[in-house]
Protein backbone atom coordinates (compact mmCIF):
# COMPACT_ATOMS: atom_id res chain seq x y z
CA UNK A 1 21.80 -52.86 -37.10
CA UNK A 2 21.56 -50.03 -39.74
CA UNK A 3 17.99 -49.28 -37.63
CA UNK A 4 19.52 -49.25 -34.55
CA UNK A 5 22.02 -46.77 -35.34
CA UNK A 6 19.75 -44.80 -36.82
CA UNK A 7 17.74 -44.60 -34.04
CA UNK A 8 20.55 -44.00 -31.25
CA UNK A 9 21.51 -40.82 -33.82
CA UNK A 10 17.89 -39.51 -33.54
CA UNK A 11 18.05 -39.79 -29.44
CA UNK A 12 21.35 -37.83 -29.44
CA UNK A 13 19.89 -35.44 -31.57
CA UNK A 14 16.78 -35.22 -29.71
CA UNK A 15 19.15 -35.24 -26.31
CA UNK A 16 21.30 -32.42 -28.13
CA UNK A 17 18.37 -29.91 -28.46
CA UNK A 18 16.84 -30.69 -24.99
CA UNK A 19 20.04 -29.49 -23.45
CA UNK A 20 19.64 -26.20 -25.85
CA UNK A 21 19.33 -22.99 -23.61
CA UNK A 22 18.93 -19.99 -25.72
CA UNK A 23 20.29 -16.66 -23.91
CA UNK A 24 23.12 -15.91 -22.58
CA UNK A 25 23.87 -17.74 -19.06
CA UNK A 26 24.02 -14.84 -16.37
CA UNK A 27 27.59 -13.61 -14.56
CA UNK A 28 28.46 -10.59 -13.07
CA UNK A 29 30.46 -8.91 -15.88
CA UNK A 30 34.12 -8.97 -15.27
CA UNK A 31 34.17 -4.76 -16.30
CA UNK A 32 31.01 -4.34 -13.52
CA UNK A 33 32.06 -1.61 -10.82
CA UNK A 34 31.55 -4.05 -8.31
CA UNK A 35 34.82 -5.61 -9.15
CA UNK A 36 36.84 -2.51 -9.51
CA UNK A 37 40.01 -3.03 -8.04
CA UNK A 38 39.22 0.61 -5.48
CA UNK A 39 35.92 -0.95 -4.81
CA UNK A 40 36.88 -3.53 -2.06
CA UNK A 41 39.88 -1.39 -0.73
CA UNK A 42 39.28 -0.32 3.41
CA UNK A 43 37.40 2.82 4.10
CA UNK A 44 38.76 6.06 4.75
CA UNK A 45 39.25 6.85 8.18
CA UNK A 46 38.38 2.94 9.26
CA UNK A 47 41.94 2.91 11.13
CA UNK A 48 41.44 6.54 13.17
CA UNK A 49 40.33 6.54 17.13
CA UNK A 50 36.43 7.00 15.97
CA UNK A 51 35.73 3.61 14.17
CA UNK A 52 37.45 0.50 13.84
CA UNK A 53 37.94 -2.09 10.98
CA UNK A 54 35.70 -4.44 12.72
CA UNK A 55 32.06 -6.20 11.57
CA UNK A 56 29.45 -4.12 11.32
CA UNK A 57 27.07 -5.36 13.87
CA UNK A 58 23.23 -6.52 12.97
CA UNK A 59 21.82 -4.95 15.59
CA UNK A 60 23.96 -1.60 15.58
CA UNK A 61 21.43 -0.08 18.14
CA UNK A 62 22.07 -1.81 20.78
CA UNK A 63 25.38 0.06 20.74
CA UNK A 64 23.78 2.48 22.46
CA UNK A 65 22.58 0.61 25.42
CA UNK A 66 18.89 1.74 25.95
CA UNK A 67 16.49 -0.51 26.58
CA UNK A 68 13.47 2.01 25.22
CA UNK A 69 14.69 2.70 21.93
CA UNK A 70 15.47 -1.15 21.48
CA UNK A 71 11.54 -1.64 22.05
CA UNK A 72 11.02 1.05 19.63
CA UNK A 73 13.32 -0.76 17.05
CA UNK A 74 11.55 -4.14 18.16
CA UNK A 75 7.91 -2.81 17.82
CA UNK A 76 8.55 -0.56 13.96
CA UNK A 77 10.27 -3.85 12.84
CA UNK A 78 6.75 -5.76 13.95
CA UNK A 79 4.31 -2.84 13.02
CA UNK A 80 5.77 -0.39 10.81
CA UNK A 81 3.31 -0.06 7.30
CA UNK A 82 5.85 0.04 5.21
CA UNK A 83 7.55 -3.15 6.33
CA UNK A 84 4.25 -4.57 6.07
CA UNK A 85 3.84 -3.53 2.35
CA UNK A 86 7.21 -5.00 1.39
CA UNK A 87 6.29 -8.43 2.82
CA UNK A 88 2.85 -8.25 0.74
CA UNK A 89 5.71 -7.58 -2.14
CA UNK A 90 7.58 -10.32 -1.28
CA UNK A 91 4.46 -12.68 -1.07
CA UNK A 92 3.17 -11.86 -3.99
CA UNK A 93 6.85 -12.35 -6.15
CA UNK A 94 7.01 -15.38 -4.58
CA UNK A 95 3.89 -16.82 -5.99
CA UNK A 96 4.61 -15.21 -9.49
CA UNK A 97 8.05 -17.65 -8.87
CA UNK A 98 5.70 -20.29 -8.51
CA UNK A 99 3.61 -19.55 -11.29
CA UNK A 100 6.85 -19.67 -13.86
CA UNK A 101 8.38 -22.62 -12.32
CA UNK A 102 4.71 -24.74 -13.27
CA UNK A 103 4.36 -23.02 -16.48
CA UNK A 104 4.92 -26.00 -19.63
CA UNK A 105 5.10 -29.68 -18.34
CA UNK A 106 2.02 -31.56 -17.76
CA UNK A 107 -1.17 -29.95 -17.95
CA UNK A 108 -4.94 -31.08 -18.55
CA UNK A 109 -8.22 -30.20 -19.49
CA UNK A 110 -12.01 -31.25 -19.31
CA UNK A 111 -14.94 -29.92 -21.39
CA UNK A 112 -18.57 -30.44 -22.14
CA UNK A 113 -21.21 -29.13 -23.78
CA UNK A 114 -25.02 -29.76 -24.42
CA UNK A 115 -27.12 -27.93 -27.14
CA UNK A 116 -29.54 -27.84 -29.15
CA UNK A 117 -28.95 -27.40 -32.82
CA UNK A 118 -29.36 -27.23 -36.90
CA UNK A 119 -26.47 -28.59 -38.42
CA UNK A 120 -25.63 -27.62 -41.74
CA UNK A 121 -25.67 -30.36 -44.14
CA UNK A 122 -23.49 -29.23 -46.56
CA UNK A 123 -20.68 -29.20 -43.58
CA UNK A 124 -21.17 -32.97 -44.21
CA UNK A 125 -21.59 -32.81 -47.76
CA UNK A 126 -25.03 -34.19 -47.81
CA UNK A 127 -27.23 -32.12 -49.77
CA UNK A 128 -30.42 -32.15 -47.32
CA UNK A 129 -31.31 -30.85 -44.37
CA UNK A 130 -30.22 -32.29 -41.20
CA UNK A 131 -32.53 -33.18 -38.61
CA UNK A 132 -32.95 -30.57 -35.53
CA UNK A 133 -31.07 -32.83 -32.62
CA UNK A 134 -29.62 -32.48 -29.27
CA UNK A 135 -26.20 -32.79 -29.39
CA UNK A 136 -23.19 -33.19 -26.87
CA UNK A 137 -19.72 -33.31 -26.66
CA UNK A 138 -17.86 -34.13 -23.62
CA UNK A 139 -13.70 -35.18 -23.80
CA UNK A 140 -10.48 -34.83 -21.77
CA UNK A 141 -7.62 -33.91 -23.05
CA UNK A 142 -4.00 -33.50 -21.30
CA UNK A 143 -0.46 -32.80 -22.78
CA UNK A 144 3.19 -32.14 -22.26
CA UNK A 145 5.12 -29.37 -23.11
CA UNK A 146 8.87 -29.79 -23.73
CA UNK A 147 11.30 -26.78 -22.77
CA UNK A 148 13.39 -27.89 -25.82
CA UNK A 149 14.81 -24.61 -26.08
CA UNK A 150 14.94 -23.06 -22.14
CA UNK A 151 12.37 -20.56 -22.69
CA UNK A 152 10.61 -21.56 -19.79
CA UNK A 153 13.79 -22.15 -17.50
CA UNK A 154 14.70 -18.58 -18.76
CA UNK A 155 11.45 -17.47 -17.62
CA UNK A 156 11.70 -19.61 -14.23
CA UNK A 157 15.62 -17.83 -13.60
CA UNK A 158 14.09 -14.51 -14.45
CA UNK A 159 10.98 -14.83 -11.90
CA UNK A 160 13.37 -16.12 -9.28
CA UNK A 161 15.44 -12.96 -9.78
CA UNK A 162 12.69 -10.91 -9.49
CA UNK A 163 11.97 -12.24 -6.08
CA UNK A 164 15.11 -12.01 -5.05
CA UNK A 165 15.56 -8.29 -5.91
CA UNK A 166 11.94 -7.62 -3.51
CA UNK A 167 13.51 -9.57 -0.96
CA UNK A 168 16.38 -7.06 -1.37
CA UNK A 169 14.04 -4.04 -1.52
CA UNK A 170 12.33 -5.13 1.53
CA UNK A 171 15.90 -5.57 3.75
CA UNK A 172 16.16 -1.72 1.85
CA UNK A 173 13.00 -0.79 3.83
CA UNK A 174 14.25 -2.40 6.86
CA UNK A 175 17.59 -0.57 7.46
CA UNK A 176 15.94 3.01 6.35
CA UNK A 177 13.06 2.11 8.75
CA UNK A 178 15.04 1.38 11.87
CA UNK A 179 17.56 4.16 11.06
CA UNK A 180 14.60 6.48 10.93
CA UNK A 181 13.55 5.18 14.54
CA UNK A 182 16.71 5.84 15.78
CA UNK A 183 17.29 9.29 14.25
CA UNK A 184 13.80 9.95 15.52
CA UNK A 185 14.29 8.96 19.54
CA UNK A 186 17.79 10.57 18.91
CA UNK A 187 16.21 13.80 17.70
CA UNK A 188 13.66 13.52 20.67
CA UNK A 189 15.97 13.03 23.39
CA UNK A 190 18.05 15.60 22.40
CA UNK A 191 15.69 18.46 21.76
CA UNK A 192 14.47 17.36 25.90
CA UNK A 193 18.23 18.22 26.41
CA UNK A 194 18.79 21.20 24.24
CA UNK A 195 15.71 22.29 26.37
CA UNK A 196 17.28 21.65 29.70
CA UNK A 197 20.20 23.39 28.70
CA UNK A 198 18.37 26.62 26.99
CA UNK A 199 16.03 26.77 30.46
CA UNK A 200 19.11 26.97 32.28
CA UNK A 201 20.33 29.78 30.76
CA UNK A 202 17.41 31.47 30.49
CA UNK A 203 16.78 31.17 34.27
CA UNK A 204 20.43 33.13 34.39
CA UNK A 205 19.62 35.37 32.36
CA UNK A 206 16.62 36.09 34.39
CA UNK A 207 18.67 35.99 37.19
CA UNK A 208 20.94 38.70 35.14
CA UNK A 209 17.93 41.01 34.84
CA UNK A 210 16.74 41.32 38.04
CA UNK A 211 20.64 41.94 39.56
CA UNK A 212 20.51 45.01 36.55
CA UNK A 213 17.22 46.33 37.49
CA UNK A 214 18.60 46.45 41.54
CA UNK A 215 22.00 48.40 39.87
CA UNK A 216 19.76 50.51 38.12
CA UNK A 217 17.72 51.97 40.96
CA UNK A 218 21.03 51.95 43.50
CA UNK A 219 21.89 54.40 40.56
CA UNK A 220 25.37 51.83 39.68
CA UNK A 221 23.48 51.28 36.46
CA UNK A 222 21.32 52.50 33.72
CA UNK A 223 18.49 52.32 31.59
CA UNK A 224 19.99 50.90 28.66
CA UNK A 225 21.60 48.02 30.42
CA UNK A 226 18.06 47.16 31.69
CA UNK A 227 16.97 47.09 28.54
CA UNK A 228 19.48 45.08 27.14
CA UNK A 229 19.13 42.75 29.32
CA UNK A 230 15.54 42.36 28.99
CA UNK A 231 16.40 41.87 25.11
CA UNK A 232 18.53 39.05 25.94
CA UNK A 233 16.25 37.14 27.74
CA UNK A 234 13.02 37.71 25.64
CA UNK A 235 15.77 36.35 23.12
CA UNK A 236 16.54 33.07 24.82
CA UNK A 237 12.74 32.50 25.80
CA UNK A 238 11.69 32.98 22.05
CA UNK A 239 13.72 29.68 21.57
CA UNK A 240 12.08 27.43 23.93
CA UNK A 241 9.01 26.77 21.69
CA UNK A 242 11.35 25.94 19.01
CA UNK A 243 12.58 22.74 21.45
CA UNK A 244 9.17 21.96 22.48
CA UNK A 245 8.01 21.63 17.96
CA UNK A 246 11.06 19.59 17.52
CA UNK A 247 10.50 17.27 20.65
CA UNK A 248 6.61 16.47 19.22
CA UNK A 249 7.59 16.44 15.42
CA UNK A 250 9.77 13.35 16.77
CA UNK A 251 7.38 11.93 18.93
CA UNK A 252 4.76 12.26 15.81
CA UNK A 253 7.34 10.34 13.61
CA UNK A 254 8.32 7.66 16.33
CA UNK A 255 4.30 6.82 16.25
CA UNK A 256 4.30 6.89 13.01
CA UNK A 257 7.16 4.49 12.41
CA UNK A 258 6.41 1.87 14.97
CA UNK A 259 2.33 1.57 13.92
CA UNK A 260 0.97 3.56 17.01
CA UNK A 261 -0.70 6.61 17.41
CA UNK A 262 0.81 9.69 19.17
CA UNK A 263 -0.53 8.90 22.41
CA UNK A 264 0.21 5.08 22.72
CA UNK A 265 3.60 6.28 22.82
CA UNK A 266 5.23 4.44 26.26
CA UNK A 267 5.93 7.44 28.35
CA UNK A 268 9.98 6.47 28.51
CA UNK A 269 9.94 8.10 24.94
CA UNK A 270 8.57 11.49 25.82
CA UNK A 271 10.75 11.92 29.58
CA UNK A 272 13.71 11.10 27.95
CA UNK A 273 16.30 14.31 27.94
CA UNK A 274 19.36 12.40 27.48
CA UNK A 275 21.19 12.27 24.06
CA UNK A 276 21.83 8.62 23.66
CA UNK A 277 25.62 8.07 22.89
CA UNK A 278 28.11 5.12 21.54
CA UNK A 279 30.72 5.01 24.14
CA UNK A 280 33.25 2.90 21.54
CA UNK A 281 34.72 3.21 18.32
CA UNK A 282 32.07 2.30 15.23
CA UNK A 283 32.81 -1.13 13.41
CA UNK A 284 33.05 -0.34 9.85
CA UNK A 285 34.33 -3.28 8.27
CA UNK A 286 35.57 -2.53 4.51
CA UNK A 287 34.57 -2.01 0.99
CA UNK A 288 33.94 -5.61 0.23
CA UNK A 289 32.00 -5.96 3.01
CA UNK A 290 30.27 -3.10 2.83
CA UNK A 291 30.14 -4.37 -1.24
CA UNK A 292 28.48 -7.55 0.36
CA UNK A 293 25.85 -5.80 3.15
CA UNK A 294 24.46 -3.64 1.49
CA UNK A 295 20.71 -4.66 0.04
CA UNK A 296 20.40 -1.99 -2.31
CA UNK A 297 23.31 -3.58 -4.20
CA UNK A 298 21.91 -6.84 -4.07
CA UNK A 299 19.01 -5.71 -5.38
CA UNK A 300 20.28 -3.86 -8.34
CA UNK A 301 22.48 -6.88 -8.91
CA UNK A 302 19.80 -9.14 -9.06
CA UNK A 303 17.72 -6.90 -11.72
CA UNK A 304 20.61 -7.24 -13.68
CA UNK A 305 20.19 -10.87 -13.33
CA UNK A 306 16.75 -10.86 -14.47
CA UNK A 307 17.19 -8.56 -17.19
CA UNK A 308 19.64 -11.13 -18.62
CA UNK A 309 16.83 -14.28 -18.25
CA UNK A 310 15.19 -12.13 -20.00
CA UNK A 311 16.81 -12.27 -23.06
CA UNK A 312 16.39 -15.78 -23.41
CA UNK A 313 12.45 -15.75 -22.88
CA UNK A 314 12.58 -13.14 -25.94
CA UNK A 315 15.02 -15.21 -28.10
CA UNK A 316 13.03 -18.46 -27.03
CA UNK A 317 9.80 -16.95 -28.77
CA UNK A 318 11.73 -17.11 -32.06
CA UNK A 319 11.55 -20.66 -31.95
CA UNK A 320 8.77 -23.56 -31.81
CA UNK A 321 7.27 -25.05 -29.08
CA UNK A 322 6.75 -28.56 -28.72
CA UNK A 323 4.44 -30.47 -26.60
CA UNK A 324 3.05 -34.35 -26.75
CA UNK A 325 -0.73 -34.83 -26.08
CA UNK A 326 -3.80 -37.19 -26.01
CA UNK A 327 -7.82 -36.43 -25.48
CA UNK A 328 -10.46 -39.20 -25.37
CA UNK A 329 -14.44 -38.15 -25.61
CA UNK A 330 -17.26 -38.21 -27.40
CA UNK A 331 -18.95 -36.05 -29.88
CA UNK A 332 -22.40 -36.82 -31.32
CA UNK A 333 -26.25 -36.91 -30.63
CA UNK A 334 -27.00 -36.46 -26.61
CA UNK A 335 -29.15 -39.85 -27.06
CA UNK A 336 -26.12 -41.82 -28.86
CA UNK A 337 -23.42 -40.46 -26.51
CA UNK A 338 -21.03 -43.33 -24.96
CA UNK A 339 -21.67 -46.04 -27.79
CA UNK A 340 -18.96 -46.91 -30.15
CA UNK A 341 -20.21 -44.30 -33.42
CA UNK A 342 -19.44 -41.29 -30.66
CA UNK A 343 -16.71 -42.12 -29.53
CA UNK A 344 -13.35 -40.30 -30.00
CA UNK A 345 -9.58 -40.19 -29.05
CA UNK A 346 -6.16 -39.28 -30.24
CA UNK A 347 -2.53 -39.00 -29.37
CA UNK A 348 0.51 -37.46 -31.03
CA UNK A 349 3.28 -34.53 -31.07
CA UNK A 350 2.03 -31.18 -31.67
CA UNK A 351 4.58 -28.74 -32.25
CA UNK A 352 3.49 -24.36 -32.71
CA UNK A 353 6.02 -22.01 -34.04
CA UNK A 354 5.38 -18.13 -34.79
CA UNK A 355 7.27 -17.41 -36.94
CA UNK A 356 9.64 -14.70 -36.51
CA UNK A 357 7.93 -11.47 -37.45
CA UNK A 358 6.02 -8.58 -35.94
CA UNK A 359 9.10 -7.25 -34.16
CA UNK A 360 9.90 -10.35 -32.36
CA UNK A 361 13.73 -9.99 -33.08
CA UNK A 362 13.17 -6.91 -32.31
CA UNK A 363 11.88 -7.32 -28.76
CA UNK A 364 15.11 -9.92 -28.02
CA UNK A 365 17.59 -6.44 -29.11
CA UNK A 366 15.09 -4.34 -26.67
CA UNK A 367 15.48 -7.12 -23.99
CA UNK A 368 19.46 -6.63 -24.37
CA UNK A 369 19.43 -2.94 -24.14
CA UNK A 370 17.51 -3.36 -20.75
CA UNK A 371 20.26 -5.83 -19.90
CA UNK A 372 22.45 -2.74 -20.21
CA UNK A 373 20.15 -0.56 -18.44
CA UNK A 374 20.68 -2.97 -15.60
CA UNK A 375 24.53 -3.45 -15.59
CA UNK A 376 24.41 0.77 -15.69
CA UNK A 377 22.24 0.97 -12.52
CA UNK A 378 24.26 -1.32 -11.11
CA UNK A 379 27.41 0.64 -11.34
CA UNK A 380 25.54 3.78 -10.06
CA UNK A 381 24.22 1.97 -6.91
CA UNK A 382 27.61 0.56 -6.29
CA UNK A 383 29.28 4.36 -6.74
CA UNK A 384 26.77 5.80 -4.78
CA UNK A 385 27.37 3.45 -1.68
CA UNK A 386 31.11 4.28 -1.87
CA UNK A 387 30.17 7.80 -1.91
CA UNK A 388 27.55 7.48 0.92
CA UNK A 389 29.63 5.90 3.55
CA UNK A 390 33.24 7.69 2.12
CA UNK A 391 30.86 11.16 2.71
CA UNK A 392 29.35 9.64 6.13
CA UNK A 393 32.57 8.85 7.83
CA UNK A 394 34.14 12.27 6.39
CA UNK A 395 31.23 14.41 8.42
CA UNK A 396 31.42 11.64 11.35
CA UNK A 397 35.08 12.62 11.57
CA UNK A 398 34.86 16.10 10.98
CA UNK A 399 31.28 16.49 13.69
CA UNK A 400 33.57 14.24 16.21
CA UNK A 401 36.64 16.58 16.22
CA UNK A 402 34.30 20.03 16.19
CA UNK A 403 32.56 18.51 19.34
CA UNK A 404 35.73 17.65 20.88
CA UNK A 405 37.15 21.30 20.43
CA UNK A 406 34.19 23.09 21.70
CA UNK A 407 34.73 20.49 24.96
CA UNK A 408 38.05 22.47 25.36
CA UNK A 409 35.95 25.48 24.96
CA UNK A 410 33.67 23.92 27.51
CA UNK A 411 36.21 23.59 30.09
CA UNK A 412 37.98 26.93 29.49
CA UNK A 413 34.00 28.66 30.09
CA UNK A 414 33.74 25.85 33.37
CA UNK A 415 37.34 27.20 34.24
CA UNK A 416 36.71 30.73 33.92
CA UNK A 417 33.02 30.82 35.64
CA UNK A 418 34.74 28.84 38.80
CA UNK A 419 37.49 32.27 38.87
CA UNK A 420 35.06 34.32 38.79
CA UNK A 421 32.20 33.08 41.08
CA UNK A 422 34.95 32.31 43.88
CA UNK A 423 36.09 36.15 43.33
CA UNK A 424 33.17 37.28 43.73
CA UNK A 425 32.45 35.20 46.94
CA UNK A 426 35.66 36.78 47.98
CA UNK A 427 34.11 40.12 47.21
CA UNK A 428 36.82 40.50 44.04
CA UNK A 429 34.29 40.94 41.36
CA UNK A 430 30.51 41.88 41.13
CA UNK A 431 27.42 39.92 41.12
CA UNK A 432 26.86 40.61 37.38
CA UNK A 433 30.13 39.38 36.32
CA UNK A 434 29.64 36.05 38.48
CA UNK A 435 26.68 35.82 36.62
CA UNK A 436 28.02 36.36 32.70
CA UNK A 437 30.51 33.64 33.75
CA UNK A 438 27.68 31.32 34.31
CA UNK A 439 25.70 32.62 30.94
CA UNK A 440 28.98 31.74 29.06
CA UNK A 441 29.70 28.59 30.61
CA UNK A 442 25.87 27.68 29.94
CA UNK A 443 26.22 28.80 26.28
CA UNK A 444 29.05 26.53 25.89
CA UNK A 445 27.03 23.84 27.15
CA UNK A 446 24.53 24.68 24.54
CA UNK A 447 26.92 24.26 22.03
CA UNK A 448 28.41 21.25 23.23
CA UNK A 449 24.47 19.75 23.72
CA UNK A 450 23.67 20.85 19.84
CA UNK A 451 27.29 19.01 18.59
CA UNK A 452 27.01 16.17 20.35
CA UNK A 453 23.12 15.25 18.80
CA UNK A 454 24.99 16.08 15.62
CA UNK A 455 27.38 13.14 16.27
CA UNK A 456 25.06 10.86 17.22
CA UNK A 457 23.17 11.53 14.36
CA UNK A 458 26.35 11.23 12.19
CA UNK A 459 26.71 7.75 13.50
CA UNK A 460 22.90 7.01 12.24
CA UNK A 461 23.62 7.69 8.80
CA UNK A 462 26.92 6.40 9.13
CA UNK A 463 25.32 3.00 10.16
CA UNK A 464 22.52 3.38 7.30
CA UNK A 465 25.03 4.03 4.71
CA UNK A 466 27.28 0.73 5.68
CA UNK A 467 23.87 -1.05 5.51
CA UNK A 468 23.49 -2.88 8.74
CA UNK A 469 20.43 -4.09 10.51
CA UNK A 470 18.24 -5.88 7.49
CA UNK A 471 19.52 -9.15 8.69
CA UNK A 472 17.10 -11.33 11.64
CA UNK A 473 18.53 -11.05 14.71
């Protein structure tokens, strides 16, 4: 009886230290940024006419209803390099996953050898010289390796982590590459419009000139004025190429972005001279969504994660390791191998410790202070998002209402230029102030062109900062 109780004791013991973890078990600390109580609050602005407190959408794009830049989107997600490179990441963190999750457990080995030799003879303590023999020793040998201590779950929660944060980094690369595609067709388009809208008033301008020079030699006008006008439209022409640079520069980074060289552009890309537009208020959702989205948080959040495993695998190293094994073979002359004299086997615990010197402890306080390191890039990412999408949906606002005033503007100009042309039709006012009605009203337009790319592009980095479109459609 005494045996038996002696014997459940040892298994509740031995039960005891199998269920040992060393390291701390991983939470996201209650003092983290993440669960600040202004964290999670709703975004500034998400209750004005320009966005709404609604779910960010996926695919944000298609907000903007054109069917080319949703193939552009479609083909950079499929081609772009650097999308590629994050799924070789991802591949290859996966298989170091792998690798930790089969590390201890059952493992085996085979070996053999043939040679030819001189044994020493005093190695045997015979004091003559052994015979010159061939010799061979073959065996197998497998074991099992206990985790008494979690060192290798540590190291299988840490590797996991790891993954997890590339799979993060990767949806990081996603959103940044399709916002680039879209600032890049955006860019694109508009520069085609800005163009439209610069030829127009240089062709007035031109128009300007030539009713000046026809003043100048009915003797109603004078040198000077020729000249000035001249300067004004050498002025406006100098800005043409300028539209022209920015329209390639885009299509360059368009080709770049979706795997394609310049010319395998589809030809859609390079006519269009349309500034796309979102005809609705943007979803924005709130902080703890946005808290939620966003993959560089997730990322950061899961280093943290792994930083803390990684205590554990340091503190495990302070203690022993423990593994159960057997080997059978046999060891002896090449001629004699397989009868009874060569033969060999064993079986039994085997247990390694190192013990705890040669900065080991000091490698589990190192793995702590990155653990810190961690929780203190964590905070920073989660500041910085609240700052990128608090400072994105400030300059959305503030780009929205400038575009709508200069609209007003753009009215007043229309207004005035109609007064004036239909006096001059009714012979009330002269040819050359018909025509710096229309050179107003077409500077106006200008403006309006140049504020409204600004919006749209507003609405890009507003969309990149809430961190939509890394999830599959």
């Amino acid at each position: 009886m005494k045996q038996l109780l002696c014997k459940a004791g040892l298994a509740s013991l031995l039960l005891a230290v199998v269920a040992c973890t060393v390291g701390p078990n991983y939470e996201v600390p209650k003092d983290a940024m993440i669960n600040a109580p202004g964290a999670a609050g709703s975004l500034t602005d998400a209750n004005g006419q320009e966005v709404t407190v609604g779910t960010v959408p996926s695919n944000w794009w298609h907000l903007y209803d054109d069917p080319v830049l949703d193939g552009l989107v479609r083909d950079a997600l499929h081609s772009n390099t650097d999308l590629r490179v994050a799924a070789s990441n991802l591949a290859r963190a996966s298989f170091v996953t792998e690798e930790a999750q089969e590390a201890g457990g059952l493992s085996g080995k085979a070996s053999g050898a043939l040679a030819r030799a001189q044994e020493s003879g005093e190695a045997f303590l015979l004091p003559e010289k052994v015979p010159v023999a061939n010799e061979g020793d073959f065996g197998i040998s497998v074991s099992y390796q206990f985790d008494l201590f979690g060192t290798l779950k540590r190291g299988v929660e840490s590797a996991g982590a790891d993954q997890q944060a590339v799979q993060a980094a990767g949806d990081v690369a996603r959103i940044t590459v399709v916002a680039d595609v879209v600032r890049s067709y955006v860019e694109n388009c508009a520069a085609g419009e800005e163009q439209q809208v610069a030829q127009h008033s240089l062709d007035l301008q031109d128009e300007s000139l030539a009713l000046t020079k026809r003043l100048r030699d009915a003797g109603r006008s004078n040198e000077p004025d020729v000249t000035r006008s001249r300067a004004q439209a050498a002025t406006l022409r100098a800005d043409m190429p300028r539209f022209t640079a920015r329209k390639r520069a885009a299509l360059y980074r368009l080709a770049m972005l979706t795997g394609r060289t310049p010319n395998d552009l589809p030809p859609a890309v390079g006519a269009c001279n349309k500034t796309p537009r979102i005809a609705q208020p943007i979803p924005v959702g709130d902080g703890a969504a946005l808290l939620k989205r966003r993959p560089d948080i997730r990322q950061a959040e899961r280093k943290l994660a792994s930083a803390t495993a990684r205590v554990g695998v340091a503190t495990g190293s302070l203690y022993p390791t423990v593994s159960i094994g057997a080997s059978v073979g046999a060891t002896g002359v090449a001629e004699d191998l397989g009868t009874a004299p060569t033969q060999r086997w064993n079986v039994g615990p085997m247990i390694t410790w190192v013990f705890p010197a040669n900065g080991a402890r000091a490698r589990v306080r190192a793995a702590e202070a990155t653990t810190s390191l961690a929780l203190a890039q964590f905070d920073g990412v989660v500041l910085n998002a609240l700052r990128e999408t608090e400072s994105s949906l400030a300059s959305y606002a503030g780009d929205l209402a400038r575009a709508a005033a200069l609209k007003d503007a753009q009215q007043l100009a229309r207004r005035s230029a109609d007064e004036t042309h239909r006096f001059y039709l009714a012979g009330r006012q002269s040819s050359l102030a018909d025509l710096d009605g229309m050179r107003t009203l077409s500077s106006a337009d200008s403006q309006v062109a140049a504020a409204e790319t600004q919006v749209t592009l507003d609405q890009v980095n507003l969309f990149l900062a809430l961190g939509g479109g890394w999830e599959s459609e």
